[in-house]
Protein backbone atom coordinates (compact mmCIF):
# COMPACT_ATOMS: atom_id res chain seq x y z
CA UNK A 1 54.88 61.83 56.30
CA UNK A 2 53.57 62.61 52.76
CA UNK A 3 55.67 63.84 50.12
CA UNK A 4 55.15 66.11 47.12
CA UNK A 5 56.77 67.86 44.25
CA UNK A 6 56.79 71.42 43.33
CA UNK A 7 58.18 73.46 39.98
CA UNK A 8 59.24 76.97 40.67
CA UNK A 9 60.24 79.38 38.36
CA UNK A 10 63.57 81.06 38.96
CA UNK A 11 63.37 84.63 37.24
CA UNK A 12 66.59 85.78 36.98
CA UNK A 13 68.12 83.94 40.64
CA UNK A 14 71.93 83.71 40.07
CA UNK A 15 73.50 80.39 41.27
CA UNK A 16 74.32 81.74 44.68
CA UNK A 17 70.40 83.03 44.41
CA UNK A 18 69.19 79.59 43.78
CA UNK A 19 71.48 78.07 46.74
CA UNK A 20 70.50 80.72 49.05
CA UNK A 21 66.73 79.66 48.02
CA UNK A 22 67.22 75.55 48.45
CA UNK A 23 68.91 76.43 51.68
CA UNK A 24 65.90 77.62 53.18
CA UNK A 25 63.90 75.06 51.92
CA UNK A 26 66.17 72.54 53.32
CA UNK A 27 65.88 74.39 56.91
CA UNK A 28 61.74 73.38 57.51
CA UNK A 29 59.03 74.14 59.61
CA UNK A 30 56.10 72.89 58.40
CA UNK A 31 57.42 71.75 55.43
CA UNK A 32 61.14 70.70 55.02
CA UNK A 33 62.65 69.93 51.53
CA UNK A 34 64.73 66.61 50.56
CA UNK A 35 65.64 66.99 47.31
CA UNK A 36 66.42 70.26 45.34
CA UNK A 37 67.04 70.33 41.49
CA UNK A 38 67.83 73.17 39.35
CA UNK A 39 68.08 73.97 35.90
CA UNK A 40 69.10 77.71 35.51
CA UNK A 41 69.27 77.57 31.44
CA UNK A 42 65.24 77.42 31.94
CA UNK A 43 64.77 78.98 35.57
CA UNK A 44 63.42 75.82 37.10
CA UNK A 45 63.52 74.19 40.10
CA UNK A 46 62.17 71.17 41.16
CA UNK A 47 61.72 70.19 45.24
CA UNK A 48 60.49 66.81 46.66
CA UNK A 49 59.15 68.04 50.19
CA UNK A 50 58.16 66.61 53.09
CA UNK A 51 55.02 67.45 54.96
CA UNK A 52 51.83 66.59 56.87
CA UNK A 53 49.55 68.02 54.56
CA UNK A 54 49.01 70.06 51.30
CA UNK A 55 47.57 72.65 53.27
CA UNK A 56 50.76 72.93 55.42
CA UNK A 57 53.00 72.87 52.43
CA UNK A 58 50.98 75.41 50.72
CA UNK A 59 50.80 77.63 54.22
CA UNK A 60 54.75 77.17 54.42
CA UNK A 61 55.38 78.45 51.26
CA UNK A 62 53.02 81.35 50.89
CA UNK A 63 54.51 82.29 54.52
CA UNK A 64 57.78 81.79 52.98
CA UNK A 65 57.09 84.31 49.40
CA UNK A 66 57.84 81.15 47.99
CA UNK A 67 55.65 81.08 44.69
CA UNK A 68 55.11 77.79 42.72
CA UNK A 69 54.15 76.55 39.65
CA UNK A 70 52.39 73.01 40.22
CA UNK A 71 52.89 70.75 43.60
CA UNK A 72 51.53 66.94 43.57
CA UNK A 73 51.56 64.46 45.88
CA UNK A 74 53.92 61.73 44.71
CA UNK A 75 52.00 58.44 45.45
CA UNK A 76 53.47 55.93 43.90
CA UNK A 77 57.42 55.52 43.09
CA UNK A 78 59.63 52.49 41.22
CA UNK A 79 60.78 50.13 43.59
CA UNK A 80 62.71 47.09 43.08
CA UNK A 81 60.87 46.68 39.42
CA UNK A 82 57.90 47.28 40.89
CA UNK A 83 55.42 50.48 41.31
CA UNK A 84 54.97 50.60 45.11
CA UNK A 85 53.20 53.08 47.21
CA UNK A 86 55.45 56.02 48.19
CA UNK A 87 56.21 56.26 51.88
């Protein structure tokens, strides 16, 4: 299953806000998230997601009111030295 990378803009979430947020991410559907970062000096986070499509990602989100600020397909990662096609 593909997997992408979104930037989402916090506006004034609190911690708990932010946790409440990744926590549904993490639950799925059509998308589900692996990997949550946050930086709440700057009101960023960062999600690696896993999903069939763009399309579904994008349909999850908007279902979810879950604006975002750029998502990419990560295609290629560093493996062993090497840059290898992401799986």
């Amino acid at each position: 299953m593909p997997r992408y990378l979104t930037q989402h803009t916090l506006a004034c979430l609190t911690r708990q806000g932010a946790e409440a947020l990744a926590q549904r991410m993490t639950a799925g559907g059509l998308a589900h998230a692996e990997r949550v970062v946050v930086n709440m000096l700057e009101g960023k986070m960062f999600v690696e997601f896993r999903a069939d499509s763009r399309e579904d990602l994008e349909t999850w989100l908007e279902t979810e009111g879950m604006h975002f600020d750029f998502l990419v397909r990560i295609e290629w990662e560093m493996q062993g030295g090497k840059l290898q096609p992401a799986e």
